[in-house]
N, C-alpha and C. Protein backbone atom coordinates (compact mmCIF):
# COMPACT_ATOMS: atom_id res chain seq x y z
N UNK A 1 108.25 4.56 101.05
CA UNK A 1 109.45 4.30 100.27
C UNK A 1 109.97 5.63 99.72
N UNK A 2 111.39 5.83 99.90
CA UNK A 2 111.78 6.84 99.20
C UNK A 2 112.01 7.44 98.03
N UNK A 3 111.87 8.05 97.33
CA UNK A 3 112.41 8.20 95.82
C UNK A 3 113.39 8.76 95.61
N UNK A 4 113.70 8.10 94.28
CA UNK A 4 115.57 8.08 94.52
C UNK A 4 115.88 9.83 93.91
N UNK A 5 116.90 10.30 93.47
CA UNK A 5 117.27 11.40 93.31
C UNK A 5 117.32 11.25 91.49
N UNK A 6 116.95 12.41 91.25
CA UNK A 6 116.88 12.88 89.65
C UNK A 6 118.57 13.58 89.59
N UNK A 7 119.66 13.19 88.94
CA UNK A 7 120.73 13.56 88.97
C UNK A 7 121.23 14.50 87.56
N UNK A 8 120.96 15.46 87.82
CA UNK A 8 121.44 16.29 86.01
C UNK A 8 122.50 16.90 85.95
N UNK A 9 122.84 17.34 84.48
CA UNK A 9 124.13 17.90 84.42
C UNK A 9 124.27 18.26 82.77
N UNK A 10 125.02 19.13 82.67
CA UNK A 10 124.66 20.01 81.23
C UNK A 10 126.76 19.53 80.42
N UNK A 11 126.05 19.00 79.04
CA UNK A 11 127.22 18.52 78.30
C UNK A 11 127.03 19.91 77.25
N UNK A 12 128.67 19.96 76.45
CA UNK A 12 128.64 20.78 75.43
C UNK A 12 128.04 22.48 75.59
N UNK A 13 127.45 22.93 76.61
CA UNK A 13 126.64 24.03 76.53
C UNK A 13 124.94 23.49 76.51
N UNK A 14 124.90 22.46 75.71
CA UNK A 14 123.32 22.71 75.19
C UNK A 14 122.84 20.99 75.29
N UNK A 15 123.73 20.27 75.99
CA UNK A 15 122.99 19.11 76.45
C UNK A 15 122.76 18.56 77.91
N UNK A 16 121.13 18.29 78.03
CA UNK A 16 120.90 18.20 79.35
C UNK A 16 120.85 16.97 79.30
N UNK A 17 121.27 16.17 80.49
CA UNK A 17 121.65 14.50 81.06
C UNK A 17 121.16 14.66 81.80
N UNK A 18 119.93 13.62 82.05
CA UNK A 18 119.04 13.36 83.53
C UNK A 18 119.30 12.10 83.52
N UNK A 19 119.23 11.59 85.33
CA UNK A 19 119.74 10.34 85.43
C UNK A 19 118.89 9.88 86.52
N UNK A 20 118.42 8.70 86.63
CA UNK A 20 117.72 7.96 87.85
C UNK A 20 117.85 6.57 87.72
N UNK A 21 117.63 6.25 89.04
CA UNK A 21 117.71 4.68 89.26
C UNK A 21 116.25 4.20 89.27
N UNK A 22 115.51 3.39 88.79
CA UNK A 22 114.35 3.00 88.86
C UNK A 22 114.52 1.26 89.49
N UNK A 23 113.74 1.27 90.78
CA UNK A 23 113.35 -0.13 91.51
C UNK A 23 112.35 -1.08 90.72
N UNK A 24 112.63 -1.41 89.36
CA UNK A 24 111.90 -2.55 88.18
C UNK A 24 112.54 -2.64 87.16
N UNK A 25 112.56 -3.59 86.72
CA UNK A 25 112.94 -4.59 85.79
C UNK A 25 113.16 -3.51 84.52
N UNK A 26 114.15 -3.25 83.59
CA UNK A 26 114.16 -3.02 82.06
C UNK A 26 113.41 -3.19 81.28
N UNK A 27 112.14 -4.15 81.20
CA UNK A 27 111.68 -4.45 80.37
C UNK A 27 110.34 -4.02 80.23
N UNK A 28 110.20 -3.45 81.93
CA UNK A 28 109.04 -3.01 82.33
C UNK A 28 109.11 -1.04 82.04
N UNK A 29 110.29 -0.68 82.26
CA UNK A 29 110.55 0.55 81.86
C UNK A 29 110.27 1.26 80.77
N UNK A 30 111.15 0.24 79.73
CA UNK A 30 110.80 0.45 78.80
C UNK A 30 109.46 0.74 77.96
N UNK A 31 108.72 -0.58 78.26
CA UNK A 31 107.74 -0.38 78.28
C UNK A 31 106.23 0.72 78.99
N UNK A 32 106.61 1.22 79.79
CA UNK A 32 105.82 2.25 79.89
C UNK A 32 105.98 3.31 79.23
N UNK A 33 107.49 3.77 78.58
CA UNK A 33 107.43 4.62 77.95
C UNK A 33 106.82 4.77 76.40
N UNK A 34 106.80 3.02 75.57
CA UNK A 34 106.40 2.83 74.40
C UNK A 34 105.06 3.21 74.30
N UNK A 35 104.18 2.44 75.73
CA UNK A 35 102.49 2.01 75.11
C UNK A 35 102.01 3.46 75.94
N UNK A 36 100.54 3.88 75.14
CA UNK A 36 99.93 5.42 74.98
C UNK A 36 98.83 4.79 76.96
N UNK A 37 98.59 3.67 77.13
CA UNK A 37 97.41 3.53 78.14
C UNK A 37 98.35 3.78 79.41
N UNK A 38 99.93 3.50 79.23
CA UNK A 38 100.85 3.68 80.38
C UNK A 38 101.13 5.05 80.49
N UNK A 39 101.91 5.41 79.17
CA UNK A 39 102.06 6.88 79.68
C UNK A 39 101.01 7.41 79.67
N UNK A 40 99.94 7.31 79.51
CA UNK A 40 98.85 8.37 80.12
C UNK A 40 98.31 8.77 81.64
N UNK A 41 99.38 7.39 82.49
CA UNK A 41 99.53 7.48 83.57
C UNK A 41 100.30 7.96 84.41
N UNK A 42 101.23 8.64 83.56
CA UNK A 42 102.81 8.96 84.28
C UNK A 42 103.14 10.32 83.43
N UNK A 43 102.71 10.39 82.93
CA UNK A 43 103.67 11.27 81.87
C UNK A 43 103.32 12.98 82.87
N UNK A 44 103.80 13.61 82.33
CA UNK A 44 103.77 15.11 83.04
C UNK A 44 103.65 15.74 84.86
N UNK A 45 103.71 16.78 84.69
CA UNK A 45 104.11 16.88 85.93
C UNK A 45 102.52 16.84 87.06
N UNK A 46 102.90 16.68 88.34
CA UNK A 46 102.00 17.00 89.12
C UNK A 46 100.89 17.54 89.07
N UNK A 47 99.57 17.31 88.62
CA UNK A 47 98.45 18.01 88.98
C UNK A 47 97.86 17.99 87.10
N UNK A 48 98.77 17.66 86.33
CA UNK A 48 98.45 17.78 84.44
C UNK A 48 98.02 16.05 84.30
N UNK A 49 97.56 15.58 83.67
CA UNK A 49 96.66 14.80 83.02
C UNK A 49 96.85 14.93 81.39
N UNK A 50 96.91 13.30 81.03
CA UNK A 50 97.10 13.57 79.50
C UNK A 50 95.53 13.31 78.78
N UNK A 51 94.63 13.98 78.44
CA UNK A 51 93.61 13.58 77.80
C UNK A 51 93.78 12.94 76.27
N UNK A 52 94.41 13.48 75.95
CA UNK A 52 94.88 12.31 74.30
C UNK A 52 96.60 12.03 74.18
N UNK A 53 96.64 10.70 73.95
CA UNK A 53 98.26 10.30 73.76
C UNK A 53 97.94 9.36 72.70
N UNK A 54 98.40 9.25 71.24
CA UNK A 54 99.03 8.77 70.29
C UNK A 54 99.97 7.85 70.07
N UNK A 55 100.51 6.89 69.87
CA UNK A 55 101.28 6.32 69.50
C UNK A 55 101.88 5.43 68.28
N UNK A 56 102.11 5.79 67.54
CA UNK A 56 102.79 4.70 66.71
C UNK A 56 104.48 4.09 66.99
N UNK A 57 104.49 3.33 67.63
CA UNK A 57 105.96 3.48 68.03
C UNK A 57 107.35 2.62 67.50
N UNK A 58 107.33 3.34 66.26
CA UNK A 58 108.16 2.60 65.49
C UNK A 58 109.06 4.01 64.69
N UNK A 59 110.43 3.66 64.31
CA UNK A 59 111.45 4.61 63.30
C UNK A 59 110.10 5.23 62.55
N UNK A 60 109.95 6.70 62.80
CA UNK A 60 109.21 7.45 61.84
C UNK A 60 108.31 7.55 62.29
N UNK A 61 107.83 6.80 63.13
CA UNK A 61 106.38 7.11 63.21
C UNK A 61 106.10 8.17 64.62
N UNK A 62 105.07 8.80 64.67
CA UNK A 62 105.10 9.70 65.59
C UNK A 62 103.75 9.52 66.84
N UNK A 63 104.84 10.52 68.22
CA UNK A 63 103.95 9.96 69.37
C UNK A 63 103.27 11.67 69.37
N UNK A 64 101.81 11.79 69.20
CA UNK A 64 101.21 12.93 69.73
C UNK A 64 100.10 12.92 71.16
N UNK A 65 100.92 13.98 71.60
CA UNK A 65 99.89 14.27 72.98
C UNK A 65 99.36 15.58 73.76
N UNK A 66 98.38 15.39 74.87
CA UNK A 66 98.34 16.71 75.11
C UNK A 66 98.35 16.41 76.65
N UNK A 67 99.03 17.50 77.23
CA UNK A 67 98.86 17.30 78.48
C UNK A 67 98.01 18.84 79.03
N UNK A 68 97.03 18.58 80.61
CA UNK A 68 96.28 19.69 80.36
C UNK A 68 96.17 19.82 81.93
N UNK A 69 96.36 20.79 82.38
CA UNK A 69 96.22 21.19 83.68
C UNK A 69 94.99 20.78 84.33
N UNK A 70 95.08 19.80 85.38
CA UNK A 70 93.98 20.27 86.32
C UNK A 70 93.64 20.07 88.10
N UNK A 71 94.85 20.88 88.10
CA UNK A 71 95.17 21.24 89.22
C UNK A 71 94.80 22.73 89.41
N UNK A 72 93.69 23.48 90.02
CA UNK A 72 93.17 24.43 90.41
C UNK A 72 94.28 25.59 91.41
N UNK A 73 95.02 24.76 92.24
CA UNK A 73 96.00 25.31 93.24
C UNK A 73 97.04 25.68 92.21
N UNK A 74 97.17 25.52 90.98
CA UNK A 74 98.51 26.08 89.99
C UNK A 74 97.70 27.09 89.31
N UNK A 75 97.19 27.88 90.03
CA UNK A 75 96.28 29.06 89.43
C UNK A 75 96.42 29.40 87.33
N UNK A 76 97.10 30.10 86.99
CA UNK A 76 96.94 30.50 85.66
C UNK A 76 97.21 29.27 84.90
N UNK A 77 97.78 27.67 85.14
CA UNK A 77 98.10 27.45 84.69
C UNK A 77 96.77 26.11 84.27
N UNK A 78 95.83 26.22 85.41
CA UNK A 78 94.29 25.62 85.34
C UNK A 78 93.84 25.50 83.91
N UNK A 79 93.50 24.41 83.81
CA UNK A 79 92.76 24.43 82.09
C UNK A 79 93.61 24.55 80.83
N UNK A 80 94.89 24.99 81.61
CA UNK A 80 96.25 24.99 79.94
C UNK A 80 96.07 23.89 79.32
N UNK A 81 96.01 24.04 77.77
CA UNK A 81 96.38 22.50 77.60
C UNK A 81 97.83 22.83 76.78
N UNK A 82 98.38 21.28 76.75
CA UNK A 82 100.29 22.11 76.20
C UNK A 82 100.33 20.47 74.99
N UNK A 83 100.50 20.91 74.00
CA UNK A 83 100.59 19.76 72.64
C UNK A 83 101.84 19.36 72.50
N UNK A 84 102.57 18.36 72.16
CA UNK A 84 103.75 17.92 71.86
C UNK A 84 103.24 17.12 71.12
N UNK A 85 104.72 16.72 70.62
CA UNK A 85 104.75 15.78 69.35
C UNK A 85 105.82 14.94 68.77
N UNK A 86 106.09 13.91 69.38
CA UNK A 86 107.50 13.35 69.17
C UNK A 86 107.49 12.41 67.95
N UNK A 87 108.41 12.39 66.64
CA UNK A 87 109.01 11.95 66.03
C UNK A 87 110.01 10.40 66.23
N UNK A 88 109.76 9.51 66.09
CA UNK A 88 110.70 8.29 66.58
C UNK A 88 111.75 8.04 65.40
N UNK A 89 112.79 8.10 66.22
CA UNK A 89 113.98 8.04 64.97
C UNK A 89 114.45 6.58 65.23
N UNK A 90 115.22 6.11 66.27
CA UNK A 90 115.40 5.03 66.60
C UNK A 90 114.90 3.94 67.87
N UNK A 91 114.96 2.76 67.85
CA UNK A 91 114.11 2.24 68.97
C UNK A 91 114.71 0.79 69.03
N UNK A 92 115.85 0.50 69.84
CA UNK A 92 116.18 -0.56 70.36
C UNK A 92 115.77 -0.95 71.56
N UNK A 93 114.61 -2.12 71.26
CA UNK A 93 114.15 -2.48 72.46
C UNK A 93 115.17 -3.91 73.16
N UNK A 94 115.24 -3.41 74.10
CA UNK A 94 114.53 -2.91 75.28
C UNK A 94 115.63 -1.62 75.84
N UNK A 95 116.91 -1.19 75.29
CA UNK A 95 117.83 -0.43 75.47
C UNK A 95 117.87 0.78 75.21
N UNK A 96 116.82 1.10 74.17
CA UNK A 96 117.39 2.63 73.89
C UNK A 96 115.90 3.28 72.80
N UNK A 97 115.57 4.44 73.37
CA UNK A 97 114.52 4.96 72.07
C UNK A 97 114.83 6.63 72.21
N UNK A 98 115.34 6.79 70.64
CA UNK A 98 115.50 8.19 69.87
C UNK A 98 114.73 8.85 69.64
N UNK A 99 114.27 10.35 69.69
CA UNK A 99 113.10 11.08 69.20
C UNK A 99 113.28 12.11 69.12
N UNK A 100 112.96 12.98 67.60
CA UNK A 100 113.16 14.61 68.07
C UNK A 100 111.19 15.12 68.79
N UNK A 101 111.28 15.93 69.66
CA UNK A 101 110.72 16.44 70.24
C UNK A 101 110.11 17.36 69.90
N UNK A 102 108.99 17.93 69.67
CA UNK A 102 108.43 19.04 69.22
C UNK A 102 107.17 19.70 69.88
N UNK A 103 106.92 20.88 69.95
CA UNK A 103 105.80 22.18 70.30
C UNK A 103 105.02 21.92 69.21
N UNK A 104 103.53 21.85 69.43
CA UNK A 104 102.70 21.60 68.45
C UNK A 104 101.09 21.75 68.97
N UNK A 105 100.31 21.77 67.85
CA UNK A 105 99.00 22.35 68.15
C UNK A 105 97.99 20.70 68.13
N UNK A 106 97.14 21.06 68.12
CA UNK A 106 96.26 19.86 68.41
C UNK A 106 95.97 19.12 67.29
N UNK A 107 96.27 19.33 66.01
CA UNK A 107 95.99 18.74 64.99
C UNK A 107 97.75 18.07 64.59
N UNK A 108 98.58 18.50 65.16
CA UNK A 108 99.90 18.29 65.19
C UNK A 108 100.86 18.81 64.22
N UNK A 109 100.50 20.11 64.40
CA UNK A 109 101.46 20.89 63.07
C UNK A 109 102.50 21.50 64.33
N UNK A 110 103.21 21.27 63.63
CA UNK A 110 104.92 21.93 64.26
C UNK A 110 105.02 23.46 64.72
N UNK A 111 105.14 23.68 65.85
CA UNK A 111 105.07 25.16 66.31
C UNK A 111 106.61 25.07 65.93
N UNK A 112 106.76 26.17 64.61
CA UNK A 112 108.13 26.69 64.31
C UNK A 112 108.97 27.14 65.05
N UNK A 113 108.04 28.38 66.00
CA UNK A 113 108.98 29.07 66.70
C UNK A 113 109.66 28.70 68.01
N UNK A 114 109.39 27.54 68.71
CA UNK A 114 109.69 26.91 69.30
C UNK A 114 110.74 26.07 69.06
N UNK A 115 111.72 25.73 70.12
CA UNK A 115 112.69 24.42 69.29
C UNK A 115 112.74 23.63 69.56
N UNK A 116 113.23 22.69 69.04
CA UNK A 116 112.86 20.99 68.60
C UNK A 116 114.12 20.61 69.61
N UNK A 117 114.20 19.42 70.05
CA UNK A 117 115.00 18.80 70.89
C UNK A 117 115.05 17.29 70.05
N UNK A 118 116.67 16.98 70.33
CA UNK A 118 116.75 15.43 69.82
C UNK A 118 117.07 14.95 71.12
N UNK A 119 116.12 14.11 71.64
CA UNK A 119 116.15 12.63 72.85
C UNK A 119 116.37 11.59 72.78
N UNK A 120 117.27 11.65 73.38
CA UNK A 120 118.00 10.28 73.52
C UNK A 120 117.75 9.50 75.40
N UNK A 121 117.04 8.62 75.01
CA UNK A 121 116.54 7.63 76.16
C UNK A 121 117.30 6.59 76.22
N UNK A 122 118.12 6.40 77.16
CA UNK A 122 118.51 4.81 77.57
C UNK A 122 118.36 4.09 78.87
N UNK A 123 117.89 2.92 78.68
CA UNK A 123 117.57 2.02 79.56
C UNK A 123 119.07 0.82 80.03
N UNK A 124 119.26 1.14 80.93
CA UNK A 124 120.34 0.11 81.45
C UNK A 124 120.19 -0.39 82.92
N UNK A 125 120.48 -2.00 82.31
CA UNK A 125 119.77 -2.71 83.46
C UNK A 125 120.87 -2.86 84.33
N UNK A 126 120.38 -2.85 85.46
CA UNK A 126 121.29 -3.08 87.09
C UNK A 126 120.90 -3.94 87.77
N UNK A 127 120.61 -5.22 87.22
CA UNK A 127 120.37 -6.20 88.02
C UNK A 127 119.42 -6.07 88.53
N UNK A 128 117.98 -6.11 88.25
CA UNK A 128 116.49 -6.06 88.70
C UNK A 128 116.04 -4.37 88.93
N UNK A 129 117.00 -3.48 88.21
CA UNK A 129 116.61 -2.33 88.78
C UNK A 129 117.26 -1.97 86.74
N UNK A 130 116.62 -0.48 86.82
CA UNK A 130 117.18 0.62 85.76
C UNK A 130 117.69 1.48 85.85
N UNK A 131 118.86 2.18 85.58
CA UNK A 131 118.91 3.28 85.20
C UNK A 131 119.03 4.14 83.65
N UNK A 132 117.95 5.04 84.24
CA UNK A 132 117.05 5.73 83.15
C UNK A 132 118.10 6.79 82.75
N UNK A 133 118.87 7.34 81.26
CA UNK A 133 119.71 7.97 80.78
C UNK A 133 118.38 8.97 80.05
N UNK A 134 118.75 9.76 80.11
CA UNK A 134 117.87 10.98 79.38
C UNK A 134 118.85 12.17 78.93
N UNK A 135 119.06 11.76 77.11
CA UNK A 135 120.07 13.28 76.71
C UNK A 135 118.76 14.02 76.36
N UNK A 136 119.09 15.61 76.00
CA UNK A 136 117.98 15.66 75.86
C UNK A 136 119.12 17.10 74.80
N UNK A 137 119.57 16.90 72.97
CA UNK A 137 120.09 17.78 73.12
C UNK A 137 119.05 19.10 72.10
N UNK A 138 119.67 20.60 72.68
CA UNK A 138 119.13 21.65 72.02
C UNK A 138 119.48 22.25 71.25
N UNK A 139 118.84 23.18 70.56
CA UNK A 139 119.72 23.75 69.35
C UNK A 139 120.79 24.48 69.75
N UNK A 140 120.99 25.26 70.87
CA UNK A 140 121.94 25.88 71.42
C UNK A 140 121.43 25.99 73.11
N UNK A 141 122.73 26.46 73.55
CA UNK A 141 123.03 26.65 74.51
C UNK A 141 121.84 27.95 75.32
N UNK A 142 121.30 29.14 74.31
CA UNK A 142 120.25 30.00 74.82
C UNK A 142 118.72 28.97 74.90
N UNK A 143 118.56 27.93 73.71
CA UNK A 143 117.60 27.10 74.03
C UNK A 143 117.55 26.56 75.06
N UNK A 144 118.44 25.93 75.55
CA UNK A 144 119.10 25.13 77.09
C UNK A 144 118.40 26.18 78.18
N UNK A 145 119.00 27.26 77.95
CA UNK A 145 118.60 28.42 79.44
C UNK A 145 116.95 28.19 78.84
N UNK A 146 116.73 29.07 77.94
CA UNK A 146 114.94 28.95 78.12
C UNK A 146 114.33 28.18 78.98
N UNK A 147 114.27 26.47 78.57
CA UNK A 147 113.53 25.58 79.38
C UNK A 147 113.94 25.37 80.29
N UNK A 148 115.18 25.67 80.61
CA UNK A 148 115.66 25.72 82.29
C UNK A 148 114.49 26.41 83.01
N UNK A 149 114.91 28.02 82.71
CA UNK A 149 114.19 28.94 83.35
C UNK A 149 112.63 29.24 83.30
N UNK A 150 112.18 28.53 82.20
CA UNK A 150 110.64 27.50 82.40
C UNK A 150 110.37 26.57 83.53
N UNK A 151 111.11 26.70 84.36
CA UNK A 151 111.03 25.08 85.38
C UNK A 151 110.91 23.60 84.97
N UNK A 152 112.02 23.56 83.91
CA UNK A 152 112.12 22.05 83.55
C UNK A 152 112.12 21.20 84.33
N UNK A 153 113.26 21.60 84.59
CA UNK A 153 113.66 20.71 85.56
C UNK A 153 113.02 20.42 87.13
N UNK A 154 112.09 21.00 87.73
CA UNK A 154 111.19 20.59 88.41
C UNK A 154 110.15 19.72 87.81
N UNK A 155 109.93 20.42 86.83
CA UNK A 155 108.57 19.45 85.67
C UNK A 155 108.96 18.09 85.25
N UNK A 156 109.97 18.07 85.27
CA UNK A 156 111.02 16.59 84.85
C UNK A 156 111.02 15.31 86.04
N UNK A 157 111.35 15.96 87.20
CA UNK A 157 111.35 15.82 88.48
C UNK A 157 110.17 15.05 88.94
N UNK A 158 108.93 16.03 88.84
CA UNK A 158 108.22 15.44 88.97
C UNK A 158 107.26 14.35 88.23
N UNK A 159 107.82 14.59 86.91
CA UNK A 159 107.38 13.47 86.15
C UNK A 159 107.77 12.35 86.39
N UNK A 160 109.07 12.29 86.68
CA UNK A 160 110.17 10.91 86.89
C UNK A 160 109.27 10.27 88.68
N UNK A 161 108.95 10.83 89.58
CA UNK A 161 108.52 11.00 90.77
C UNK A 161 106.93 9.62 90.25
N UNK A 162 106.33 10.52 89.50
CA UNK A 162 105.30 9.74 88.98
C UNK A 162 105.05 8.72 88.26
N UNK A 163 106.50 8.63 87.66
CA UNK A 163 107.07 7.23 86.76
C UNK A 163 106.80 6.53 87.70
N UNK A 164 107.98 6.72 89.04
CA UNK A 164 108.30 5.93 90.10
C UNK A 164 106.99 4.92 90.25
N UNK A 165 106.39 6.11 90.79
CA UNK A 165 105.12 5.62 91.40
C UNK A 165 104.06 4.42 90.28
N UNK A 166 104.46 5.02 89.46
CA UNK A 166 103.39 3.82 88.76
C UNK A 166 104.13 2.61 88.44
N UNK A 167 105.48 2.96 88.05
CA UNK A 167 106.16 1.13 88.26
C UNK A 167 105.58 0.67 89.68
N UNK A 168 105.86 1.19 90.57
CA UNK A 168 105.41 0.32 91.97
C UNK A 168 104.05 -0.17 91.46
N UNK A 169 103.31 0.64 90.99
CA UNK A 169 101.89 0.23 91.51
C UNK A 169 101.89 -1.02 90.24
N UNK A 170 102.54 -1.25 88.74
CA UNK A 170 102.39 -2.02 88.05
C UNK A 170 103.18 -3.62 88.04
N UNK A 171 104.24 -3.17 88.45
CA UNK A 171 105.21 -4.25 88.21
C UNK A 171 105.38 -5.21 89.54
């Protein structure tokens, strides 16, 4: 089966829009992104593994995780582990969940120097199928280039790739 195309495009200078069609139900979408035993199955890119994911998933409450290399063939990047920390601002289920985004250490203190992203997720149903809305906005437009030129957008790619794959295998 093929996988469909990750479609992006940059609003304002400093907002990135990712777009996909997902082959399952809205309700099922959604849901993988809420509960910590799903995304620990999908979440990050190719070859990373989440060893701890957090959830409280409600306005305020926060999702912490770590994702950690272990893929040997991504040479320096073997054994990284990388902390995030998302904030839930809003959460209309089954349509829509808000979050600012954050760089953070393992106990979950806020890496300052890093910047925070506000995400905006929407789920819209297409008649037995989704498409997945992802704003994702930054503090500016030089924040935007950074994680570009980090390979976001491959890392995104292949996360969404791995979504795919586990709706098939669940739903």
């Amino acid at each position: 089966m093929s996988m469909s195309a990750t479609v992006s495009r940059v609003e304002n200078e400093k907002v990135l829009v990712l777009e996909r069609v997902f082959d399952a139900p809205r309700d099922l979408v959604f849901k993988v992104f809420s509960e910590a035993e799903h995304l620990k199955r999908w979440w990050g890119p190719r070859g990373w593994e989440v060893p701890v994911c957090k959830i409280d998933f409600r306005p305020g409450g926060v999702w912490h995780y770590c994702m950690k290399c272990m893929d040997q063939s991504q040479g320096e990047f073997y054994g990284m582990e990388s902390w995030g920390k998302g904030v839930y601002k809003e959460i209309v289920k089954p349509e829509k969940i808000v979050y600012t985004d954050y760089f953070s250490d393992a106990e979950g203190n806020v890496d300052e120097n890093l910047p925070a992203t506000e995400v905006t997720l929407e789920f819209v149903d297409q008649g037995g199928k989704t498409k997945l809305v992802n704003r994702a906005e930054y503090v500016s437009a030089e924040a935007l280039k950074t994680v570009i030129d980090m390979g976001m957008l491959q890392g995104i790619s292949e996360t969404w790739d791995r979504l795919e794959e586990h709706l098939n295998e669940v739903k």
